[in-house]
Protein backbone atom coordinates (compact mmCIF):
# COMPACT_ATOMS: atom_id res chain seq x y z
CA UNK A 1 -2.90 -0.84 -4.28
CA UNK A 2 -6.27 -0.64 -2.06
CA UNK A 3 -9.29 1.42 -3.16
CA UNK A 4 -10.29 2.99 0.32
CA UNK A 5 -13.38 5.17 1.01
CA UNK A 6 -13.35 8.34 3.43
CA UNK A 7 -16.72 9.59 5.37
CA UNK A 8 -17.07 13.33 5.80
CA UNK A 9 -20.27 15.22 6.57
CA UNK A 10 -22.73 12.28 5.21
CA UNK A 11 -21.00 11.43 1.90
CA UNK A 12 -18.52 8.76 0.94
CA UNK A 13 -15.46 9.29 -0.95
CA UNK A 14 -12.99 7.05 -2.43
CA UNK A 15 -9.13 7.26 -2.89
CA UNK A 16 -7.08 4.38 -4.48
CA UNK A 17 -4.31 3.81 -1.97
CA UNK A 18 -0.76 3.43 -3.40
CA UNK A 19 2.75 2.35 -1.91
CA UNK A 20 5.29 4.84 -3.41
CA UNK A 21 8.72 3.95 -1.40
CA UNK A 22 8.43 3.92 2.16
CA UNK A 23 5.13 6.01 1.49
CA UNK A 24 1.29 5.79 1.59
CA UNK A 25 -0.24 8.03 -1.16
CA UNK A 26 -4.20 8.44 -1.38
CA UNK A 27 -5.28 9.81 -4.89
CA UNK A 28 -8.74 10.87 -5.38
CA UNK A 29 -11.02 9.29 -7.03
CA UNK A 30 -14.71 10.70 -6.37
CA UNK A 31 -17.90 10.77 -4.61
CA UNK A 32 -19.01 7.02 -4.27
CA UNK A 33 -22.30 7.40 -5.19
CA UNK A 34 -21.42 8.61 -8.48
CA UNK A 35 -21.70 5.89 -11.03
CA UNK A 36 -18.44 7.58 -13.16
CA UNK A 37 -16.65 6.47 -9.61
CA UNK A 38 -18.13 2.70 -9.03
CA UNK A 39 -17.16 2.31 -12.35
CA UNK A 40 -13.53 3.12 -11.74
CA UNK A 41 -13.90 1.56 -8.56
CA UNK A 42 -14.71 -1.81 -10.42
CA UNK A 43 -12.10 -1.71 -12.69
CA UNK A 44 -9.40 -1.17 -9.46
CA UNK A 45 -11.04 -4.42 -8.49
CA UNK A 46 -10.10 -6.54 -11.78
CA UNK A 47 -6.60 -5.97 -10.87
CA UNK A 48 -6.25 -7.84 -8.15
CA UNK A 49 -7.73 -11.26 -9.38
CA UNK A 50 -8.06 -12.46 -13.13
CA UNK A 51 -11.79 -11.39 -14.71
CA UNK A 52 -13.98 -14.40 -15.16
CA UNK A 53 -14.02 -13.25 -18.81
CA UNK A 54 -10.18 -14.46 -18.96
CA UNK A 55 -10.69 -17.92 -17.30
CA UNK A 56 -10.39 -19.76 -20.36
CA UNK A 57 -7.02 -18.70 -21.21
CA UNK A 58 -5.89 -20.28 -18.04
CA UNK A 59 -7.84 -24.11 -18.77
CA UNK A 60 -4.87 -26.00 -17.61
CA UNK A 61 -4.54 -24.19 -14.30
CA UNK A 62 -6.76 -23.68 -11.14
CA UNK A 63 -7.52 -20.26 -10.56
CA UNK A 64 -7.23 -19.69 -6.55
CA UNK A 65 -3.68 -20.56 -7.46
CA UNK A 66 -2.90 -17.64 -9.32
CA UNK A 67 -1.51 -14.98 -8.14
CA UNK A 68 -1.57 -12.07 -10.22
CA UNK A 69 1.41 -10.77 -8.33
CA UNK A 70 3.72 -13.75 -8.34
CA UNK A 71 2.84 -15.38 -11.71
CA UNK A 72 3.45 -12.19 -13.82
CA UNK A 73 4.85 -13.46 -16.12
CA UNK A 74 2.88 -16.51 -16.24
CA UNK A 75 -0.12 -14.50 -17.01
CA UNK A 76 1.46 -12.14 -19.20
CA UNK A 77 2.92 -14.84 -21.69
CA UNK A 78 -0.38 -16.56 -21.31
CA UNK A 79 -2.37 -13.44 -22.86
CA UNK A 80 0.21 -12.45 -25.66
CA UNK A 81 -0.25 -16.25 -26.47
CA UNK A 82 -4.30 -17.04 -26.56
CA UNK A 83 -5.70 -13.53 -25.43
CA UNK A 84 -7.40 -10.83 -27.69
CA UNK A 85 -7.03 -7.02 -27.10
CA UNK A 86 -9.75 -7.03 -24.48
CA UNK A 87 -7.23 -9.40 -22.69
CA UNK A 88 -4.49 -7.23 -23.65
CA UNK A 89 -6.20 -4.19 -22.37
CA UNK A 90 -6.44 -5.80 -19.19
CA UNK A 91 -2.92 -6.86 -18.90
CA UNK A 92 -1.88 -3.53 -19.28
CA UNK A 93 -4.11 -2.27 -16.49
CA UNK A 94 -2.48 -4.58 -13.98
CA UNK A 95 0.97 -4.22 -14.99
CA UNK A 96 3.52 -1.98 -16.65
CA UNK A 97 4.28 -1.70 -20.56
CA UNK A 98 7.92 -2.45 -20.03
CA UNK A 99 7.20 -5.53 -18.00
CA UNK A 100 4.92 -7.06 -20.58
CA UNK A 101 7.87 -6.30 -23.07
CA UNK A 102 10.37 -7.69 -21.08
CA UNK A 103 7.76 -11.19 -21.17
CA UNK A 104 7.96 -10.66 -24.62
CA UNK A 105 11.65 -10.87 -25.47
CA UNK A 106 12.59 -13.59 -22.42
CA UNK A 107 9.65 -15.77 -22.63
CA UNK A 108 10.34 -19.33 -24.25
CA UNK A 109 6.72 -20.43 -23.82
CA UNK A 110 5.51 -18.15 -26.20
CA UNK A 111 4.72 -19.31 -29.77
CA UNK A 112 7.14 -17.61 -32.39
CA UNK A 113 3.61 -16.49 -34.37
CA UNK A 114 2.73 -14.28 -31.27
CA UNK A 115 6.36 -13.16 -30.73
CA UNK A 116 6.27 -11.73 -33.93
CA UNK A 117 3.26 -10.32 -33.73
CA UNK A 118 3.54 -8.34 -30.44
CA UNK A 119 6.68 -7.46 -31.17
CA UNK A 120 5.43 -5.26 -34.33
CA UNK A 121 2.66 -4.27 -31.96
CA UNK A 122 4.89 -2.71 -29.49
CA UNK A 123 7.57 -1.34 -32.31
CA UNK A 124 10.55 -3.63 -30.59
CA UNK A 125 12.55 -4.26 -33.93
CA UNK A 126 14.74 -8.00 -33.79
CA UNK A 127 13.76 -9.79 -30.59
């Protein structure tokens, strides 16, 4: 996923650029000088690395190491653990509900407190 930006005439536009299959599909976004559009710009931008407001979760770990890709589940298990719901919010920005349940029922780093919590949270009923 790529935010790209198109010139025609003399304005910019931007399109967030997503692999679906073997294809390429632009979806518009809006003009880029529109702050509505920076704004969702921005927040396309938080997905690919972990928000400075999050680096404290992640103490033990250095950050250029982290791929938000790769260590999923890392991340995930690290949020349901020690994040709050702006964390939360974030996680499920960057990656699908049914992912972050899946964490949530295979995880064995996660503290049984925070199991049980999430697990009311998202309605799963005897994990």
């Amino acid at each position: 996923m790529a935010v790209i930006t198109k010139k025609i005439g003399n304005r910019s536009y931007a399109y967030l650029s997503v692999r679906q299959g073997r294809k390429v599909v632009h979806k518009y976004i809006g003009p880029v000088d529109e702050p509505a559009t920076r704004k969702r710009i921005s927040a396309y931008g938080e997905i690919k690395v972990i928000p400075e407001r999050f680096h404290s979760l992640f103490w033990d770990t250095r950050l250029n190491n982290i791929n938000v890709k790769r260590n999923a589940s890392y991340i995930i298990e690290r949020v349901l653990d020690m994040g709050d719901l702006d964390a939360l919010e974030w996680v499920q920005r960057v990656y699908p509900v049914q992912k972050i349940i899946d964490v949530l029922t295979s995880s064995r780093a996660l503290g049984e407190k925070s199991r049980n919590f999430w697990s009311l949270w998202f309605g799963l009923k005897n994990i």
